[in-house]
N, C-alpha and C. Protein backbone atom coordinates (compact mmCIF):
# COMPACT_ATOMS: atom_id res chain seq x y z
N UNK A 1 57.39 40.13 57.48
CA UNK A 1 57.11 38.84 56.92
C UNK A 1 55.80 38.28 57.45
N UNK A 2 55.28 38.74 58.62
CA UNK A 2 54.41 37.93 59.04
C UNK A 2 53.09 38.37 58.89
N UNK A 3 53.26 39.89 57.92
CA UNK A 3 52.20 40.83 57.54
C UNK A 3 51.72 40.16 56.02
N UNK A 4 52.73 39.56 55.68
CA UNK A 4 53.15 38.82 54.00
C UNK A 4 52.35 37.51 54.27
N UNK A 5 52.80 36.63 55.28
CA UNK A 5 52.01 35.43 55.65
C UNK A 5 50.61 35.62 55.35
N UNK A 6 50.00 36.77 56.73
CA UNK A 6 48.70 37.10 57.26
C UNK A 6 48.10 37.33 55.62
N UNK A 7 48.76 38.09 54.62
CA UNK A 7 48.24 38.15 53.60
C UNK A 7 47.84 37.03 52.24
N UNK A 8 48.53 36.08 52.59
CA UNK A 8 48.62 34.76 51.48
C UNK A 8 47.25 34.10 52.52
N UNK A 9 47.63 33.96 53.40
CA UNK A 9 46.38 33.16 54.35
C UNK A 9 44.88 33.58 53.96
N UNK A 10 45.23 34.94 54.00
CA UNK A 10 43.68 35.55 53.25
C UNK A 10 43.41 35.74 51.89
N UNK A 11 44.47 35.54 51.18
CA UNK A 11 44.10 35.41 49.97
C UNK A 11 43.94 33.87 49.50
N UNK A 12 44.27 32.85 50.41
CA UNK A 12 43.78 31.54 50.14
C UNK A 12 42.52 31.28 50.14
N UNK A 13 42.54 32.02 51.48
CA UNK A 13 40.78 31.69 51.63
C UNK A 13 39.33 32.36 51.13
N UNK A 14 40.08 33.39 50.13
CA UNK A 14 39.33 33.85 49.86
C UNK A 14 38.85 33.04 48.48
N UNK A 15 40.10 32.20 48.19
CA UNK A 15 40.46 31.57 46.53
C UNK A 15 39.19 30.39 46.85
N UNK A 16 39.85 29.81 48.49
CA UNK A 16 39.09 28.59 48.33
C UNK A 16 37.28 29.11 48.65
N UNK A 17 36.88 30.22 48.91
CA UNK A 17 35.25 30.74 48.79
C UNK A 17 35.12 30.61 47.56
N UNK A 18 35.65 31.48 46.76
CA UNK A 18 35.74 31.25 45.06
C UNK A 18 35.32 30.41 44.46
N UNK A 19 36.13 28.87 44.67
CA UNK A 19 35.99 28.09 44.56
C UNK A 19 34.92 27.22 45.08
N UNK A 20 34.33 27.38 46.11
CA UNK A 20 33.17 26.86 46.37
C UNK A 20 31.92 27.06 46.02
N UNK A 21 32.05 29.20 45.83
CA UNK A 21 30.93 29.68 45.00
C UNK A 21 31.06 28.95 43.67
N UNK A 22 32.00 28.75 43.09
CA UNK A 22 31.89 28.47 41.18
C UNK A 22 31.63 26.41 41.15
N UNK A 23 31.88 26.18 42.28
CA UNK A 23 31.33 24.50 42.41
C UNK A 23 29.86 24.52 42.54
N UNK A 24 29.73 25.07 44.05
CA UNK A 24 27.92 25.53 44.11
C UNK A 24 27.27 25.77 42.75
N UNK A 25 27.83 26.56 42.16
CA UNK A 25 27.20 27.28 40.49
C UNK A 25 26.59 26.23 39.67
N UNK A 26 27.77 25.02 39.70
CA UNK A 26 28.58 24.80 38.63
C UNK A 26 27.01 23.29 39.09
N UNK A 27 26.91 22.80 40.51
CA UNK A 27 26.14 21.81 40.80
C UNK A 27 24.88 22.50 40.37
N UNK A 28 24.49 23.59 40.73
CA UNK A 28 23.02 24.57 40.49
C UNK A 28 22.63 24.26 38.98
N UNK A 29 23.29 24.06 38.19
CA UNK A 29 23.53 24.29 36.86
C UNK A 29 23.34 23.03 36.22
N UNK A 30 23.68 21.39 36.80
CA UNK A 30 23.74 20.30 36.68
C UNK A 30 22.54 20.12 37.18
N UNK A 31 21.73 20.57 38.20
CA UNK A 31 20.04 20.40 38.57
C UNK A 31 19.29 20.76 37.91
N UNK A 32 19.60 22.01 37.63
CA UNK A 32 18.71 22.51 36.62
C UNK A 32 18.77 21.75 34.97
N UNK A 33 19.80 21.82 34.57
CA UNK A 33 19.83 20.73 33.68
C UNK A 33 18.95 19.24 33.59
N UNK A 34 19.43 18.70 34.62
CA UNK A 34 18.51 17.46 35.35
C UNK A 34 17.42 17.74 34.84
N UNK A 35 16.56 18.75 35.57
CA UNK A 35 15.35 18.84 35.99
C UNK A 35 14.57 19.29 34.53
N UNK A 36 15.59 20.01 33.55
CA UNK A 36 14.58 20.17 32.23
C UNK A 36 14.77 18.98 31.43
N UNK A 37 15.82 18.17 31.46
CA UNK A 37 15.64 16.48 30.98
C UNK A 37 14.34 16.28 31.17
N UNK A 38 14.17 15.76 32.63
CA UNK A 38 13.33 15.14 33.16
C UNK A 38 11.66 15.78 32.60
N UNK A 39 11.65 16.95 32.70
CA UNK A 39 10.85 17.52 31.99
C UNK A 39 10.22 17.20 30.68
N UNK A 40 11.25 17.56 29.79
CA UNK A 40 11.21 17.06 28.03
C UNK A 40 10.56 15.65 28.42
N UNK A 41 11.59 14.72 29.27
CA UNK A 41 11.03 13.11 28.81
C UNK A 41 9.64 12.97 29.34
N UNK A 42 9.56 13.67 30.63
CA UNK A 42 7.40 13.57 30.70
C UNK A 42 6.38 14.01 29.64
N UNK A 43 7.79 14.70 28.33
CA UNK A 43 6.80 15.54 27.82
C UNK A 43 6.81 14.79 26.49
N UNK A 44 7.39 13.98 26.74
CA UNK A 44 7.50 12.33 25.34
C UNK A 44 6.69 11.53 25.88
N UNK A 45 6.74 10.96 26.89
CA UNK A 45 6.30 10.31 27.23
C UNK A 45 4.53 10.73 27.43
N UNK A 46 4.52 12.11 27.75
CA UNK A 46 2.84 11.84 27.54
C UNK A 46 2.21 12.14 26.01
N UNK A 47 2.86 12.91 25.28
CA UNK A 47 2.79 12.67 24.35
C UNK A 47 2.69 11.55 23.23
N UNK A 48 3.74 10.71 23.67
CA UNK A 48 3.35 8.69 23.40
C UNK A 48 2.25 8.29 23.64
N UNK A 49 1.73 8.64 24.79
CA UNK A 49 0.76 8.21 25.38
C UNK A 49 -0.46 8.78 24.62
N UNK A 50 -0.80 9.77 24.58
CA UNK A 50 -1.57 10.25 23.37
C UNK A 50 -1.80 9.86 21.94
N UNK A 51 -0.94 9.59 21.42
CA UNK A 51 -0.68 8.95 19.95
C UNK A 51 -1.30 7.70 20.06
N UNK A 52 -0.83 6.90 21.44
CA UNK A 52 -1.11 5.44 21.45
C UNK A 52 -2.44 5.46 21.37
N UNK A 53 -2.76 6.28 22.56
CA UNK A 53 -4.87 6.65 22.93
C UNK A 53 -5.62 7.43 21.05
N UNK A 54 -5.12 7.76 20.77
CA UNK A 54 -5.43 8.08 19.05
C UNK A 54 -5.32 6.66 18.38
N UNK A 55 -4.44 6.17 18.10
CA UNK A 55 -4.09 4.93 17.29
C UNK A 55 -5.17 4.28 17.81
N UNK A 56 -5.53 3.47 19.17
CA UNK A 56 -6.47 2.68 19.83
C UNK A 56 -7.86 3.18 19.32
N UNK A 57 -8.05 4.17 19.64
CA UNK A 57 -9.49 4.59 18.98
C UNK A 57 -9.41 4.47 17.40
N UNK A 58 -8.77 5.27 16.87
CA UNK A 58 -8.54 5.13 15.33
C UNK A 58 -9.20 3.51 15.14
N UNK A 59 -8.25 2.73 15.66
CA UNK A 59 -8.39 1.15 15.52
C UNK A 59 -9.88 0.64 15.72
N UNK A 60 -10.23 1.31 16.84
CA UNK A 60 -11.58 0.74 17.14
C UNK A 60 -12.52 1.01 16.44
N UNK A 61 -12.43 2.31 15.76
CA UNK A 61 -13.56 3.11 15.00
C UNK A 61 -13.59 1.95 13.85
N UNK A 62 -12.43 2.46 12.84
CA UNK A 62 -12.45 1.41 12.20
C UNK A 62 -13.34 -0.64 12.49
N UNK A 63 -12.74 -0.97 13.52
CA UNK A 63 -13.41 -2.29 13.90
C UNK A 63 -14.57 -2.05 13.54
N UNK A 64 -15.22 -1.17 14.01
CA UNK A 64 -16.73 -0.79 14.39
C UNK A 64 -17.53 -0.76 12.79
N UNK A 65 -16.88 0.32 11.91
CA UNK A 65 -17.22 0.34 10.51
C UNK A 65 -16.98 -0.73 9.84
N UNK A 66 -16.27 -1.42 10.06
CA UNK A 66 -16.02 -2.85 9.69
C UNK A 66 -17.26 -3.81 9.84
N UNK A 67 -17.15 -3.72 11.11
CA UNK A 67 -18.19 -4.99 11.49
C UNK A 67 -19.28 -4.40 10.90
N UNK A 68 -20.11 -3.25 10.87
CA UNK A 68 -20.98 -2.81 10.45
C UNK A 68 -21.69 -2.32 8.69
N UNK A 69 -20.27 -2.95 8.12
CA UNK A 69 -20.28 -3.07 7.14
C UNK A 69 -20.62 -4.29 6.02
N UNK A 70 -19.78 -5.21 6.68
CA UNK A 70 -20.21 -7.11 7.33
C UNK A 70 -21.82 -7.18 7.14
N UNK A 71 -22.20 -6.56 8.63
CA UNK A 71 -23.34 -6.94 8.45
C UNK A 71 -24.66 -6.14 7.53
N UNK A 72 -24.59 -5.15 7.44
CA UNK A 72 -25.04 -5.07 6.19
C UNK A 72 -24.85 -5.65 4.60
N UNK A 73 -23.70 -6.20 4.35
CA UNK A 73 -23.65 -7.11 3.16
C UNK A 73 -24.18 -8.42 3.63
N UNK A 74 -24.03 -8.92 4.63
CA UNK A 74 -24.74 -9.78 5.10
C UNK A 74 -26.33 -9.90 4.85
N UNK A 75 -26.92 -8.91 5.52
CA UNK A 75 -28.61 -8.69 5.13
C UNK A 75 -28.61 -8.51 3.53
N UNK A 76 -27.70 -7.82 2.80
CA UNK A 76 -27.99 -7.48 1.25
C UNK A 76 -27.58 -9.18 0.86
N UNK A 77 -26.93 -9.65 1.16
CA UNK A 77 -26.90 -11.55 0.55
C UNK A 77 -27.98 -12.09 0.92
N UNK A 78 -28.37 -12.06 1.99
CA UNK A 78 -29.66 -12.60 2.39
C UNK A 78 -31.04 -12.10 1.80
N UNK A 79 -31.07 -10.81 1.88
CA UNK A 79 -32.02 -10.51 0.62
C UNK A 79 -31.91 -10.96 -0.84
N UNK A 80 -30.92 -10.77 -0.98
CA UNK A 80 -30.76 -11.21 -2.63
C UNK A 80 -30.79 -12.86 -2.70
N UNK A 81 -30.74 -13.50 -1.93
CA UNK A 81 -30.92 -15.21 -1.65
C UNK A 81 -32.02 -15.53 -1.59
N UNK A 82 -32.86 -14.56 -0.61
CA UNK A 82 -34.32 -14.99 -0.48
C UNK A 82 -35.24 -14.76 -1.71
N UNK A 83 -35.06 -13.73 -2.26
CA UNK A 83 -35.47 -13.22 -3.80
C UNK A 83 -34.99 -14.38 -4.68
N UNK A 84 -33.74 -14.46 -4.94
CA UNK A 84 -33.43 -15.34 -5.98
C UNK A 84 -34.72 -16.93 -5.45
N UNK A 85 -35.02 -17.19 -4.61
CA UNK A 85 -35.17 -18.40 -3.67
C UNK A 85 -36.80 -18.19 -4.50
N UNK A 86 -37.21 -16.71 -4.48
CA UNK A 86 -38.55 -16.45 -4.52
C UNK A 86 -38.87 -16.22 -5.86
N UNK A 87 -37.99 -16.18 -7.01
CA UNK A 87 -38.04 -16.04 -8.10
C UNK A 87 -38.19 -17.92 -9.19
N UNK A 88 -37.26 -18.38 -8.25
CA UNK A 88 -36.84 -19.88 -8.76
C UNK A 88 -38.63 -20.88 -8.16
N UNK A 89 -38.63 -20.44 -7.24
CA UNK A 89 -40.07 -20.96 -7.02
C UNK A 89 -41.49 -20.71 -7.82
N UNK A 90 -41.44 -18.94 -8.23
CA UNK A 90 -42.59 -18.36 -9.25
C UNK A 90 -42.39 -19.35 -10.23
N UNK A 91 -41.33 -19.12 -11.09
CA UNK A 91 -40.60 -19.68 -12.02
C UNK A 91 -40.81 -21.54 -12.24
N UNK A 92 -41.10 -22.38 -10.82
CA UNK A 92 -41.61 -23.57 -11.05
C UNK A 92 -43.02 -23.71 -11.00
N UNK A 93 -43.48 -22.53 -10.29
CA UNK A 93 -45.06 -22.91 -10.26
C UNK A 93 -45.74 -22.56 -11.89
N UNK A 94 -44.84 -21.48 -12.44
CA UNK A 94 -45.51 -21.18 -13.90
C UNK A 94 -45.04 -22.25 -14.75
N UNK A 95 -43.84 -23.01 -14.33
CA UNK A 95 -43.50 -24.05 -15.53
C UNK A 95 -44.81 -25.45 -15.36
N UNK A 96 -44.98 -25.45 -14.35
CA UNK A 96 -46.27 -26.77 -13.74
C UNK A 96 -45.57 -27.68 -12.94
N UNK A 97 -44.30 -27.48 -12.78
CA UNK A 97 -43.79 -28.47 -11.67
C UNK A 97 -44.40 -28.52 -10.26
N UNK A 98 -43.73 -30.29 -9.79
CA UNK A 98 -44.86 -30.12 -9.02
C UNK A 98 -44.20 -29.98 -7.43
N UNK A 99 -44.80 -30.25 -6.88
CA UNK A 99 -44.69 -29.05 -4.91
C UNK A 99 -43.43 -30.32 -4.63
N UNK A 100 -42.67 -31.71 -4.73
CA UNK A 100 -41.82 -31.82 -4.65
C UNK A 100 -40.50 -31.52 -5.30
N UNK A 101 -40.66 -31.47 -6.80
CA UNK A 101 -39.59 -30.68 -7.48
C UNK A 101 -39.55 -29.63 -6.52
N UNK A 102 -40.16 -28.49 -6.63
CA UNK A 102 -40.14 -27.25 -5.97
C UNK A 102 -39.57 -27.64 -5.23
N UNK A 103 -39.75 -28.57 -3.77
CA UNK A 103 -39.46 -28.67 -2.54
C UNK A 103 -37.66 -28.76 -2.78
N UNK A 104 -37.23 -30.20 -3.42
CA UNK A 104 -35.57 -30.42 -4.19
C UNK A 104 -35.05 -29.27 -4.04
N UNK A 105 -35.72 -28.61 -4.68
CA UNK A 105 -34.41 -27.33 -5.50
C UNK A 105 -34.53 -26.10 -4.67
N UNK A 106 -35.72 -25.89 -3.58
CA UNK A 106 -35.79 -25.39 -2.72
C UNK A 106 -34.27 -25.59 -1.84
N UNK A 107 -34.18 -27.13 -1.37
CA UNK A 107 -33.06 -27.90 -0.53
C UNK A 107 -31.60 -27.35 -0.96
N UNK A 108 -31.67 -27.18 -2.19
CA UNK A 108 -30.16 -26.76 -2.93
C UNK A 108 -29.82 -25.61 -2.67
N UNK A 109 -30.92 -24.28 -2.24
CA UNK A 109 -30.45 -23.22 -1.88
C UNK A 109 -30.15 -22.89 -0.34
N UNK A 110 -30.33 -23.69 0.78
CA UNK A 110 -29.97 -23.87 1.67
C UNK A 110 -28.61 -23.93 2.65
């Protein structure tokens, strides 16, 4: 009987190694897991970050063609104002009006 004992004793302990190897495993397995989460989400997250740094420029470029677009219709109104300005003046000196008329209607395009 006590050869029967000696034998359950060692087969306990061999159950409870078992058992510690397949826990150990089982935690190894839950890190590693962890650790490729953690992974993927740096790999969203810089990726976000990229899109955002695209969008921002995108945005700015745009601003840029914008404003630069502005001001060229800007100079093309102003040319076409000063012309019209320079046409309405020919236009009084050939009718015979005189340098205050001119001056008036000069005032109106202002």
């Amino acid at each position: 009987m006590l050869k029967f004992k000696r034998q359950i004793k060692n087969n306990e302990k061999g159950v409870e190694l078992e058992e510690k190897k397949f826990n150990h495993s089982i935690t190894l397995e839950e890190k590693k897991w962890d650790h490729g989460v953690k992974l993927e989400e740096k790999k969203w997250d810089h990726g976000i970050k990229l899109e955002e740094k695209k969008l921002n420029w995108e945005k700015e470029e745009k601003e840029k063609d914008r404003s630069f677009e502005m001001a060229k219709l800007d100079r093309l109104a102003s040319q076409e104002h000063i012309g019209k300005k320079y046409d309405l003046v020919t236009q009084c000196v050939v009718s015979g009006k005189s340098t205050e008329e001119i001056e008036r209607l000069a005032n109106l395009f202002k």
